[in-house]
N, C-alpha and C. Protein backbone atom coordinates (compact mmCIF):
# COMPACT_ATOMS: atom_id res chain seq x y z
N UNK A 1 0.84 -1.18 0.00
CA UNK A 1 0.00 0.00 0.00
C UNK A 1 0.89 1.25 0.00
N UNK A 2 0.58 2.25 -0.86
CA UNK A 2 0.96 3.04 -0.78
C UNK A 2 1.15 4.63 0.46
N UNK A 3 1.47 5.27 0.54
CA UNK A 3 1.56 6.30 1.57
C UNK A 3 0.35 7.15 0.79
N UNK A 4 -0.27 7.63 1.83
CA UNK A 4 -1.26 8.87 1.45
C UNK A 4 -0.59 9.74 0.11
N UNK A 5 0.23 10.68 1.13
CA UNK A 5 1.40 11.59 -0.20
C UNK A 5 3.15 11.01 0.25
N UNK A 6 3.47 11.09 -0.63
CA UNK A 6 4.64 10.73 -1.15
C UNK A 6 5.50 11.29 -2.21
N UNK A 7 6.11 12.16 -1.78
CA UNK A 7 6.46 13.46 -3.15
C UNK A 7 7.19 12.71 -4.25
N UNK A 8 8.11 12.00 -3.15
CA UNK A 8 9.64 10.97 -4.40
C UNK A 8 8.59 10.30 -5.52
N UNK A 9 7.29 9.84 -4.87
CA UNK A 9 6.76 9.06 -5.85
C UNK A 9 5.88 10.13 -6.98
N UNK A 10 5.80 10.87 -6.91
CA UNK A 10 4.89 11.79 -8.14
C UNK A 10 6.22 12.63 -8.84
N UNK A 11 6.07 12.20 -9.94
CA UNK A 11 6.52 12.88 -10.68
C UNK A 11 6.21 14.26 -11.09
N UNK A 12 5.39 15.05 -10.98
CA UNK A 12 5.35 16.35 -11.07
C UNK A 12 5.80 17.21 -9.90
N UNK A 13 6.76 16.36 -8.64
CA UNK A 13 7.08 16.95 -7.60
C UNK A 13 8.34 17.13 -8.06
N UNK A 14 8.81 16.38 -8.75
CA UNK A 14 10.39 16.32 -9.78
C UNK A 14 10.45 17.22 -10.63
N UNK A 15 9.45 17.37 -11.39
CA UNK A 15 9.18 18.08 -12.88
C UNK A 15 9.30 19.77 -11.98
N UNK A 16 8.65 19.92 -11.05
CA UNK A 16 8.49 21.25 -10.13
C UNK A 16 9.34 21.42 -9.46
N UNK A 17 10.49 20.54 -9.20
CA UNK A 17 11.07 21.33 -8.56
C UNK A 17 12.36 21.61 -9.45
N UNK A 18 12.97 20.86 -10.72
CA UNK A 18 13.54 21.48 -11.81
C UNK A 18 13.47 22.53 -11.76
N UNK A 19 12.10 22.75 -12.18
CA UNK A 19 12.04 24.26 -12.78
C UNK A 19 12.01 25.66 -11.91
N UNK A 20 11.73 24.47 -10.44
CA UNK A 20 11.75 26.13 -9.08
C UNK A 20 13.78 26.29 -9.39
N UNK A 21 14.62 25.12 -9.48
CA UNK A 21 16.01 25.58 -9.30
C UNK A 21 16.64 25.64 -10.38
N UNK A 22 16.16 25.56 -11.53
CA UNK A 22 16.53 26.16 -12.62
C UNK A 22 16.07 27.24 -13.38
N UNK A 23 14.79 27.08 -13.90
CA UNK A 23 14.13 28.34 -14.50
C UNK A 23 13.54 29.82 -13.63
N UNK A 24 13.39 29.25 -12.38
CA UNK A 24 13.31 30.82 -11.63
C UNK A 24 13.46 30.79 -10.62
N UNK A 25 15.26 30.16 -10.23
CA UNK A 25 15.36 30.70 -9.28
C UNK A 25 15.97 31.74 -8.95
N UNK A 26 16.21 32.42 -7.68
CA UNK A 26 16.89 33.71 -7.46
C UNK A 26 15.96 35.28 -8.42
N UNK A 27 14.57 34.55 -8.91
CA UNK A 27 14.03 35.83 -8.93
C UNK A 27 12.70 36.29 -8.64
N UNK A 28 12.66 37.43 -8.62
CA UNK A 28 11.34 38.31 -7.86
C UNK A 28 10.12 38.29 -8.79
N UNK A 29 9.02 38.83 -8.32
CA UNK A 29 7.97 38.40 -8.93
C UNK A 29 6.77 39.77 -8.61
N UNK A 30 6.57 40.85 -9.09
CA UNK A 30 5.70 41.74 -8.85
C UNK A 30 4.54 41.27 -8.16
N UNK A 31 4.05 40.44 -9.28
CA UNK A 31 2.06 39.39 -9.14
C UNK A 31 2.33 38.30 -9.44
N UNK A 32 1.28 37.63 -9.19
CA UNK A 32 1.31 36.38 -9.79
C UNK A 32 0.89 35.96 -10.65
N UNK A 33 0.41 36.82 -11.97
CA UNK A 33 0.40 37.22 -12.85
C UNK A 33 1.94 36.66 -13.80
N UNK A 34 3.33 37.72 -13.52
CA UNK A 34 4.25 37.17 -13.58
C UNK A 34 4.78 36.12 -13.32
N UNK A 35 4.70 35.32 -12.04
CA UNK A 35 4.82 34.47 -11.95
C UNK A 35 4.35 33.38 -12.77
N UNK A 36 2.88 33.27 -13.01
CA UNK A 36 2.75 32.52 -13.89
C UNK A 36 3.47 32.49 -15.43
N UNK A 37 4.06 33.43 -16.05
CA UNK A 37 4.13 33.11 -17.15
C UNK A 37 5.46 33.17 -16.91
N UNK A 38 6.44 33.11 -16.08
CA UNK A 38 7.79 32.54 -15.89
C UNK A 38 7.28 31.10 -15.40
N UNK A 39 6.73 30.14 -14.88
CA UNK A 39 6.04 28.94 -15.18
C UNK A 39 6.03 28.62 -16.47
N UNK A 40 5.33 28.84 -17.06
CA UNK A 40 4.62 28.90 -18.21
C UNK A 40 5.82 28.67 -19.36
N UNK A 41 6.51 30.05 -19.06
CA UNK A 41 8.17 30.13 -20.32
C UNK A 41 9.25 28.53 -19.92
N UNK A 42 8.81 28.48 -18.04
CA UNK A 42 10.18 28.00 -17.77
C UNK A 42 9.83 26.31 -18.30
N UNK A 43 8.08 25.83 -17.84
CA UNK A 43 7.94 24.63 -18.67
C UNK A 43 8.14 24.25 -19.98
N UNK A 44 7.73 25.97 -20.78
CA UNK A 44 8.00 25.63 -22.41
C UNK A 44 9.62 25.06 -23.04
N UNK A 45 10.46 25.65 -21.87
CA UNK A 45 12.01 25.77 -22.25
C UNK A 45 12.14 24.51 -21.65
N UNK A 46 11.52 23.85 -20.59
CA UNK A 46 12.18 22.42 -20.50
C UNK A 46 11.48 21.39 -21.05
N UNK A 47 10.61 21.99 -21.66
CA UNK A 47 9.87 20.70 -22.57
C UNK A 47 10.76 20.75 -23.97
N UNK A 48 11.16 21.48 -24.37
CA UNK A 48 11.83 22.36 -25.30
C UNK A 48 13.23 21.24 -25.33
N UNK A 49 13.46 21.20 -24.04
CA UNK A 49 15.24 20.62 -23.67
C UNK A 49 15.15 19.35 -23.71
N UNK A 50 13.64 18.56 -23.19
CA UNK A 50 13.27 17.10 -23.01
C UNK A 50 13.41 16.50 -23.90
N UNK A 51 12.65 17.14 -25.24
CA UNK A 51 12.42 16.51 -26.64
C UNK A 51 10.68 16.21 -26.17
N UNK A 52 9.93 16.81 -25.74
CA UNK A 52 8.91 16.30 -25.09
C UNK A 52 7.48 17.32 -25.07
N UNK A 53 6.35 16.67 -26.15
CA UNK A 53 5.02 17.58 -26.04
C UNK A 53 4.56 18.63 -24.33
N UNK A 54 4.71 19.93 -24.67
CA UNK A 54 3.42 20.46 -23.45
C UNK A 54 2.20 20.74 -23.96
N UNK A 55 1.65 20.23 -23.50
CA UNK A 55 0.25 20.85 -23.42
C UNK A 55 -0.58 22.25 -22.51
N UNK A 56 -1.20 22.73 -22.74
CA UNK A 56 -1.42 23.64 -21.61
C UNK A 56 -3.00 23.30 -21.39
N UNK A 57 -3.48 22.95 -20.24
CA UNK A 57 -4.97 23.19 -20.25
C UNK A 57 -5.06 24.60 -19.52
N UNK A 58 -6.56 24.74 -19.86
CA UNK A 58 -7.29 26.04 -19.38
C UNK A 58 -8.40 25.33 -18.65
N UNK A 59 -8.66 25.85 -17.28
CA UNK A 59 -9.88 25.39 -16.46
C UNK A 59 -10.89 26.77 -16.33
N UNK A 60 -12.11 26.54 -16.37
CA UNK A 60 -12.56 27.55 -16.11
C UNK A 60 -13.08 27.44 -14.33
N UNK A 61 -13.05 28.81 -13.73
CA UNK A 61 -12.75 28.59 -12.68
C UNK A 61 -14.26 29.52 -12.31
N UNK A 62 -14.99 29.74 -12.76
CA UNK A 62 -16.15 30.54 -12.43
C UNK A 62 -17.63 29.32 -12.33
């Protein structure tokens, strides 16, 4: 049986934290607004590096 959460085991805890110590770290962020699209750039550039499709979904949140 598995553990409730388990970060080692999800891979998007890997994929996230790449990109917190490579694509932005050491910088500031006005909104989060910005923030998101340094996300956004820093996934495109390592999908970019992978050899590997992103997709982006849109949720509507209303």
């Amino acid at each position: 049986m598995l553990p409730k959460y388990c970060s080692e085991m999800n891979d998007i805890e890997t994929e996230w934290l790449q990109l917190k110590t490579h694509e932005i770290a050491g910088r500031m962020f006005d909104n989060e607004y910005d923030l998101a699209i340094a996300v956004m750039d820093g996934m495109s550039s390592r999908s970019e590096q992978g050899g590997y499709t992103l997709e982006r979904l849109k949720f509507n949140s209303a």
